[in-house]
N, C-alpha and C. Protein backbone atom coordinates (compact mmCIF):
# COMPACT_ATOMS: atom_id res chain seq x y z
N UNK A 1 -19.56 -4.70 49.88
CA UNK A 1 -20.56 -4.43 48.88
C UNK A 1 -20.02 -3.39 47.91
N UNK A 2 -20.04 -3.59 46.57
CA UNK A 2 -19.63 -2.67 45.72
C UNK A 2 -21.12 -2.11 44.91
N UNK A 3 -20.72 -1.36 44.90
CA UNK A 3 -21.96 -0.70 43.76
C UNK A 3 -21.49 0.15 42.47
N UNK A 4 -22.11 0.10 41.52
CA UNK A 4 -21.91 0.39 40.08
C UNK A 4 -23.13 1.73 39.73
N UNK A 5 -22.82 2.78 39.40
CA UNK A 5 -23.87 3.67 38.50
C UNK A 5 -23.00 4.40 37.79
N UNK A 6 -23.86 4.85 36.82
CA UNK A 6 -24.13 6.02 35.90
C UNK A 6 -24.79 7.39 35.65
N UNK A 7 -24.25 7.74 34.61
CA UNK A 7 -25.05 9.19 34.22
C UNK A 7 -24.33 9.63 32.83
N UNK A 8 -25.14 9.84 31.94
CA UNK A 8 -25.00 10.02 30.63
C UNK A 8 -25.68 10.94 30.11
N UNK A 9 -24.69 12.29 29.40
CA UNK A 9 -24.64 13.78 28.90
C UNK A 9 -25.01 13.37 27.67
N UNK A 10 -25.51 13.71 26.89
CA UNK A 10 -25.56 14.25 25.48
C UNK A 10 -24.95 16.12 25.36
N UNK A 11 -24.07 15.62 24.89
CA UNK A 11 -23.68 17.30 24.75
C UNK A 11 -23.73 17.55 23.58
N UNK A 12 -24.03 16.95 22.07
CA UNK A 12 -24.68 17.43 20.91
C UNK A 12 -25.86 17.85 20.96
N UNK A 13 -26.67 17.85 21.80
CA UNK A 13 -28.66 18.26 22.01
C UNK A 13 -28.46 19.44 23.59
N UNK A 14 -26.96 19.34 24.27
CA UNK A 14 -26.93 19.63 25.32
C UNK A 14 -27.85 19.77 26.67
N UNK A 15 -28.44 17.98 26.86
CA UNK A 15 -29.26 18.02 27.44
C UNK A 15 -29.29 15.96 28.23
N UNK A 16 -29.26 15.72 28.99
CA UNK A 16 -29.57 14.78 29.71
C UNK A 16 -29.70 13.80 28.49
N UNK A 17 -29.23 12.53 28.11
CA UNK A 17 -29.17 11.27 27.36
C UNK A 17 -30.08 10.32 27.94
N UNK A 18 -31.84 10.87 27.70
CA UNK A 18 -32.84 9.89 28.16
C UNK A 18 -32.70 8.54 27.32
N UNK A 19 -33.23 7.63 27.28
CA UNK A 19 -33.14 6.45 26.82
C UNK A 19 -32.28 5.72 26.20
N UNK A 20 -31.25 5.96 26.94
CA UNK A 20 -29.90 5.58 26.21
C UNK A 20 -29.79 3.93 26.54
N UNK A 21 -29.31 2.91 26.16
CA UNK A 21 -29.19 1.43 26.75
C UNK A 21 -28.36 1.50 27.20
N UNK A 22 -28.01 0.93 28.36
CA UNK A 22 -26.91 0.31 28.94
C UNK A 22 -26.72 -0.80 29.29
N UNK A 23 -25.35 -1.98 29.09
CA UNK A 23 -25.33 -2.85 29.48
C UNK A 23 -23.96 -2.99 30.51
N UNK A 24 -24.07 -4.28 31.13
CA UNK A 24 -22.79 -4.43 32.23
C UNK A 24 -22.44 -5.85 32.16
N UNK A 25 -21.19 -6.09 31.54
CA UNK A 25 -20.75 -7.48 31.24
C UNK A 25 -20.00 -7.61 32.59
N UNK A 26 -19.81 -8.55 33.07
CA UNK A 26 -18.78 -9.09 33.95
C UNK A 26 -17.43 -9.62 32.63
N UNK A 27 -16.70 -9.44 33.86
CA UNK A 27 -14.92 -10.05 32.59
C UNK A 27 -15.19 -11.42 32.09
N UNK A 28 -15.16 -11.10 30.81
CA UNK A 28 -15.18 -12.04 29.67
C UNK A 28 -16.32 -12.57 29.36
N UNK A 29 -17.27 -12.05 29.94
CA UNK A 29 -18.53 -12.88 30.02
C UNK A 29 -19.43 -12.21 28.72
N UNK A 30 -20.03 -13.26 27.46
CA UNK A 30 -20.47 -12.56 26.30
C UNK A 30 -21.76 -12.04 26.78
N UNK A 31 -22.71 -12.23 27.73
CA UNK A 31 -23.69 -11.80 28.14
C UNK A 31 -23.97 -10.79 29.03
N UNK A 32 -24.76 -9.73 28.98
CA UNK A 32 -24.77 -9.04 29.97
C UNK A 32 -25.15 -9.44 31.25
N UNK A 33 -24.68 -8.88 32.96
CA UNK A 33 -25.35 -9.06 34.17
C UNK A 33 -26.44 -8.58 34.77
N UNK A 34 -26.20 -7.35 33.86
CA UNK A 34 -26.95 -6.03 34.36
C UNK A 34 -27.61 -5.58 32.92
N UNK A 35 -29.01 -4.84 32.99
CA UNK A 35 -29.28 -3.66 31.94
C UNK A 35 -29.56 -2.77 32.04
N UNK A 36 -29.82 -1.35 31.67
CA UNK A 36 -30.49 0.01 32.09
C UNK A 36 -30.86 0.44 30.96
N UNK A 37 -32.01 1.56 31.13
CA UNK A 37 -32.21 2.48 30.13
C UNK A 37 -32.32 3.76 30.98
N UNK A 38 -31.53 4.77 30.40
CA UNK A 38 -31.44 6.22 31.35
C UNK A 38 -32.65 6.68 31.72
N UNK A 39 -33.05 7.51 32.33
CA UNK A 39 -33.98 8.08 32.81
C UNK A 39 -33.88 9.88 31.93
N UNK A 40 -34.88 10.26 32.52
CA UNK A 40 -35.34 11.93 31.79
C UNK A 40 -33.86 12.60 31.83
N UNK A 41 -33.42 12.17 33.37
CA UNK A 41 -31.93 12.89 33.86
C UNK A 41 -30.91 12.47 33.07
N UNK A 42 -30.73 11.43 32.62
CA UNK A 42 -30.00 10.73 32.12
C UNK A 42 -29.23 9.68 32.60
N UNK A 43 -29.78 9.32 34.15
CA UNK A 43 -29.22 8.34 34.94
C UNK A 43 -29.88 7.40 35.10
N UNK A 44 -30.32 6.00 35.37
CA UNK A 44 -30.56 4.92 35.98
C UNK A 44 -30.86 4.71 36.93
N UNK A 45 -32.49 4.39 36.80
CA UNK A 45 -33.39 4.02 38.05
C UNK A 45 -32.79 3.32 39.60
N UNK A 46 -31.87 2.35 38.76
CA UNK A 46 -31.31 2.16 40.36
C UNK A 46 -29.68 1.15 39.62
N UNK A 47 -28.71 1.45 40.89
CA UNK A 47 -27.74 1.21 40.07
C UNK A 47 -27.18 -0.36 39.24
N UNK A 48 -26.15 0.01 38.27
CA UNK A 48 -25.96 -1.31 37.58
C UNK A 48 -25.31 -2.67 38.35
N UNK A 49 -24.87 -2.68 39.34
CA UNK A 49 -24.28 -3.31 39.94
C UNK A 49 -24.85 -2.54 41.50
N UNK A 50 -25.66 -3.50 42.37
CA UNK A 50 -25.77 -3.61 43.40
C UNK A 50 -25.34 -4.56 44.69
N UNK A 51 -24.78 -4.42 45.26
CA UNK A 51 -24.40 -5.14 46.44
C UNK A 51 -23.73 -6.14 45.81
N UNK A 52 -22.88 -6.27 44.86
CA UNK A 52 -21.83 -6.70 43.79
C UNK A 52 -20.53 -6.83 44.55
N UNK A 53 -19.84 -7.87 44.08
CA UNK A 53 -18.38 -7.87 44.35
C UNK A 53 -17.38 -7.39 42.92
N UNK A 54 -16.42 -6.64 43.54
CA UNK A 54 -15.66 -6.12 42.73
C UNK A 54 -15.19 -7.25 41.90
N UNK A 55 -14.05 -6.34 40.93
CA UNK A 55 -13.79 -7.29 39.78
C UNK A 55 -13.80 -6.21 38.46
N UNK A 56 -13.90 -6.82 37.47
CA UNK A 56 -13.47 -6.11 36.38
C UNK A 56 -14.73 -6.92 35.42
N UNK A 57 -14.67 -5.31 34.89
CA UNK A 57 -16.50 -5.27 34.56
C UNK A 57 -16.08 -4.37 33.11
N UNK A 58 -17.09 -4.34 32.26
CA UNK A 58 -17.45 -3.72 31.10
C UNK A 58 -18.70 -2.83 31.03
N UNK A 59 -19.10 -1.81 31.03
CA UNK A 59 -20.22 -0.86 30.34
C UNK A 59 -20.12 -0.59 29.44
N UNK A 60 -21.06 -1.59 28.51
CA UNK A 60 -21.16 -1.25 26.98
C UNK A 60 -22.72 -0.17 27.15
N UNK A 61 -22.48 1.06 26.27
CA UNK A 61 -23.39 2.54 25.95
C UNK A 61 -23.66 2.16 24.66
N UNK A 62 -24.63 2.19 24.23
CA UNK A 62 -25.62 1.77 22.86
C UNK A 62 -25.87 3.56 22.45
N UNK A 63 -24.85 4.19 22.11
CA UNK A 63 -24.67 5.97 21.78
C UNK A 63 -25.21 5.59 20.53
N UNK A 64 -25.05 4.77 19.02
CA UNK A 64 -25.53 4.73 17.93
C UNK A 64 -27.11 4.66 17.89
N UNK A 65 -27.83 4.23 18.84
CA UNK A 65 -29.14 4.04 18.84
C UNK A 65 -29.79 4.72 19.08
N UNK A 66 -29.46 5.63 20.16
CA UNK A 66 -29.37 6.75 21.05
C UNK A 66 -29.88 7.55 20.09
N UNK A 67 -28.67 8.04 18.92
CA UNK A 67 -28.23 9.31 17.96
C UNK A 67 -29.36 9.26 17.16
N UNK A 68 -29.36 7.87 16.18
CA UNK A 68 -30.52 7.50 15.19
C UNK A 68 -31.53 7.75 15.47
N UNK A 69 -32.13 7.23 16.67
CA UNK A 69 -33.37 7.84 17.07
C UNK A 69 -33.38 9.45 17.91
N UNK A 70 -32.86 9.78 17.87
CA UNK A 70 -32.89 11.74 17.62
C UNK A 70 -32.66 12.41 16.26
N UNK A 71 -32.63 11.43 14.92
CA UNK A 71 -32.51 11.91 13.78
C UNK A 71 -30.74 12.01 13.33
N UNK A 72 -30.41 12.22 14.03
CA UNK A 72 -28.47 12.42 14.15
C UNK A 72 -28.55 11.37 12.70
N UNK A 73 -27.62 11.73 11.77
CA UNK A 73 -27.18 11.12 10.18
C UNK A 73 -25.70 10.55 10.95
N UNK A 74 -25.90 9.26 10.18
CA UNK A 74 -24.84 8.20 10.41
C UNK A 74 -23.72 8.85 11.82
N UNK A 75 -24.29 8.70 12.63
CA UNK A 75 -23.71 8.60 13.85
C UNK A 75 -21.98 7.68 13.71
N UNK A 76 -20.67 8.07 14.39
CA UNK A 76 -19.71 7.76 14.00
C UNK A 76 -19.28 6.45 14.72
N UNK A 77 -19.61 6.51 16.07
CA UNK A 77 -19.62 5.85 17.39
C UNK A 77 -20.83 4.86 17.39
N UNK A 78 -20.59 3.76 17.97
CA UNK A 78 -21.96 2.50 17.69
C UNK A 78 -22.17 2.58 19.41
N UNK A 79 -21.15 1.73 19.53
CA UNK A 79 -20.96 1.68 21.21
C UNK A 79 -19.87 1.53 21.89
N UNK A 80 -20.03 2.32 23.09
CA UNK A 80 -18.83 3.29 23.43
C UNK A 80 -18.29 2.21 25.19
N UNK A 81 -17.53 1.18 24.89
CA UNK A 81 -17.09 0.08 26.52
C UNK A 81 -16.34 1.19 27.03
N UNK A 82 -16.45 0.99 28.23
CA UNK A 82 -15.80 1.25 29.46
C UNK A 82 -15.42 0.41 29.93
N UNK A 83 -14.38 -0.24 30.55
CA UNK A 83 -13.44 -1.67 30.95
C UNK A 83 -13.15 -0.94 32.29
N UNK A 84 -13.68 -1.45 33.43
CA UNK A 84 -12.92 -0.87 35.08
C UNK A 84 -12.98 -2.26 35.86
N UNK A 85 -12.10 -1.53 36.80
CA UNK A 85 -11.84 -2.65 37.45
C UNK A 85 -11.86 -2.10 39.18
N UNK A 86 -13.24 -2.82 39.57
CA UNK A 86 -13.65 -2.18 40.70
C UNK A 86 -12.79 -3.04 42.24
N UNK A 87 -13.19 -1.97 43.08
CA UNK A 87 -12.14 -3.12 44.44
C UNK A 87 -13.54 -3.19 45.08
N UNK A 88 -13.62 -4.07 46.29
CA UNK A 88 -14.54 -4.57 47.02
C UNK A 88 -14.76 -3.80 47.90
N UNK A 89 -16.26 -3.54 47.89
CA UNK A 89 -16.29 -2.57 49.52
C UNK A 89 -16.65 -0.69 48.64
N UNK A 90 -16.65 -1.02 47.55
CA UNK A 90 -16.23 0.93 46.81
C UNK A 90 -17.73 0.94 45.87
N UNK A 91 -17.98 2.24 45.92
CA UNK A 91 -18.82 2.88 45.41
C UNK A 91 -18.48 3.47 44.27
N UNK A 92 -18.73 3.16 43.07
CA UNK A 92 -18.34 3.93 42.24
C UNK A 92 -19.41 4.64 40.94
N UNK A 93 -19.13 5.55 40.46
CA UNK A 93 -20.07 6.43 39.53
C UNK A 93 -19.32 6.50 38.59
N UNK A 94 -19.93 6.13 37.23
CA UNK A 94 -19.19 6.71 35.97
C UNK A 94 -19.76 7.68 35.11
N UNK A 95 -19.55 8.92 35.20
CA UNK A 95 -20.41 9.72 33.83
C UNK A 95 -19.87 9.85 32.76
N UNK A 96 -20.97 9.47 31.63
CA UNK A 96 -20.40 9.75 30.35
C UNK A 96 -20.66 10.66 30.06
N UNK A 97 -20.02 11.39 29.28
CA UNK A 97 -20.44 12.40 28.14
C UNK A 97 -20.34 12.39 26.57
N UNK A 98 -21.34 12.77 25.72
CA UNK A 98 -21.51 11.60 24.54
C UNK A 98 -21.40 13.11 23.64
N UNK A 99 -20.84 12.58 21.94
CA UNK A 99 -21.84 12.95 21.00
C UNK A 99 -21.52 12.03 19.67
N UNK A 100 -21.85 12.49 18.94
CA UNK A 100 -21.84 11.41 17.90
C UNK A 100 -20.95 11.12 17.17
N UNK A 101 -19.96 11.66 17.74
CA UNK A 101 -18.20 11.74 17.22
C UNK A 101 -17.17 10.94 17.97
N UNK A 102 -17.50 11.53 19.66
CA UNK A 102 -16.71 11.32 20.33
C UNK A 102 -17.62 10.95 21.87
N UNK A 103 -16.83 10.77 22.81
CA UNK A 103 -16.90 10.75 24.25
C UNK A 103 -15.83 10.86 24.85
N UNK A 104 -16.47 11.28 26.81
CA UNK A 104 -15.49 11.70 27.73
C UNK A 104 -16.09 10.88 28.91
N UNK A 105 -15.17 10.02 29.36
CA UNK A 105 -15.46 9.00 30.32
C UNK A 105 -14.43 9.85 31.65
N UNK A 106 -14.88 9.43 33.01
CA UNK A 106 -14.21 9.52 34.28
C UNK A 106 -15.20 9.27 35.53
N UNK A 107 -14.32 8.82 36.72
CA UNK A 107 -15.04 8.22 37.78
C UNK A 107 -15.36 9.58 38.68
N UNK A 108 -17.03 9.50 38.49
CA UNK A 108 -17.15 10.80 39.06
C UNK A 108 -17.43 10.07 41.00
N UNK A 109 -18.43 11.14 41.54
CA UNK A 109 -18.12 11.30 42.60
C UNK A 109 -19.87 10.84 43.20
């Protein structure tokens, strides 16, 4: 069983990235498998990939929508993929950290 989550910073407001979208493509696939919208914390009610087999996956972050609706002027970043490639059997967490310039992706813990 593999499992997939998140957690997403706003560090321009320096504060938890509530309603951020998230989506989870499987490889090559134009449709999403999975969707989320963050929570107050900035994480996801329950994770994007549950009891999932590994493989190589996409998290597309909807950060432009995010920004606009906090007022943020022409935000630079639309949406921010993450491309991993999970093994079978692993737990994994990705936190982002956002602002309207840039991001900092890594497999947290």
């Amino acid at each position: 069983m593999t499992t997939l989550s998140t957690h997403v910073l706003d560090q321009h407001g320096g504060l938890p990235a509530a309603g951020l979208h998230v989506d989870l493509f499987a490889h090559d696939a134009t449709t999403p498998c999975a969707h989320g919208v963050t929570n107050q914390d900035g994480r996801l009610d329950a994770p994007l990939l549950e009891s999932g087999e590994g493989g190589q996956y996409t998290l597309h972050f909807h950060v432009r929508d995010y920004f606009l609706a906090r007022g943020v002027d022409s935000p630079f970043l639309d949406r921010v993929p993450v491309s991993v490639t999970l093994a079978n059997g692993q737990c994994y967490h990705v936190p982002l950290l956002i602002t309207p310039w840039g991001y900092n992706v890594y497999r947290g813990s």
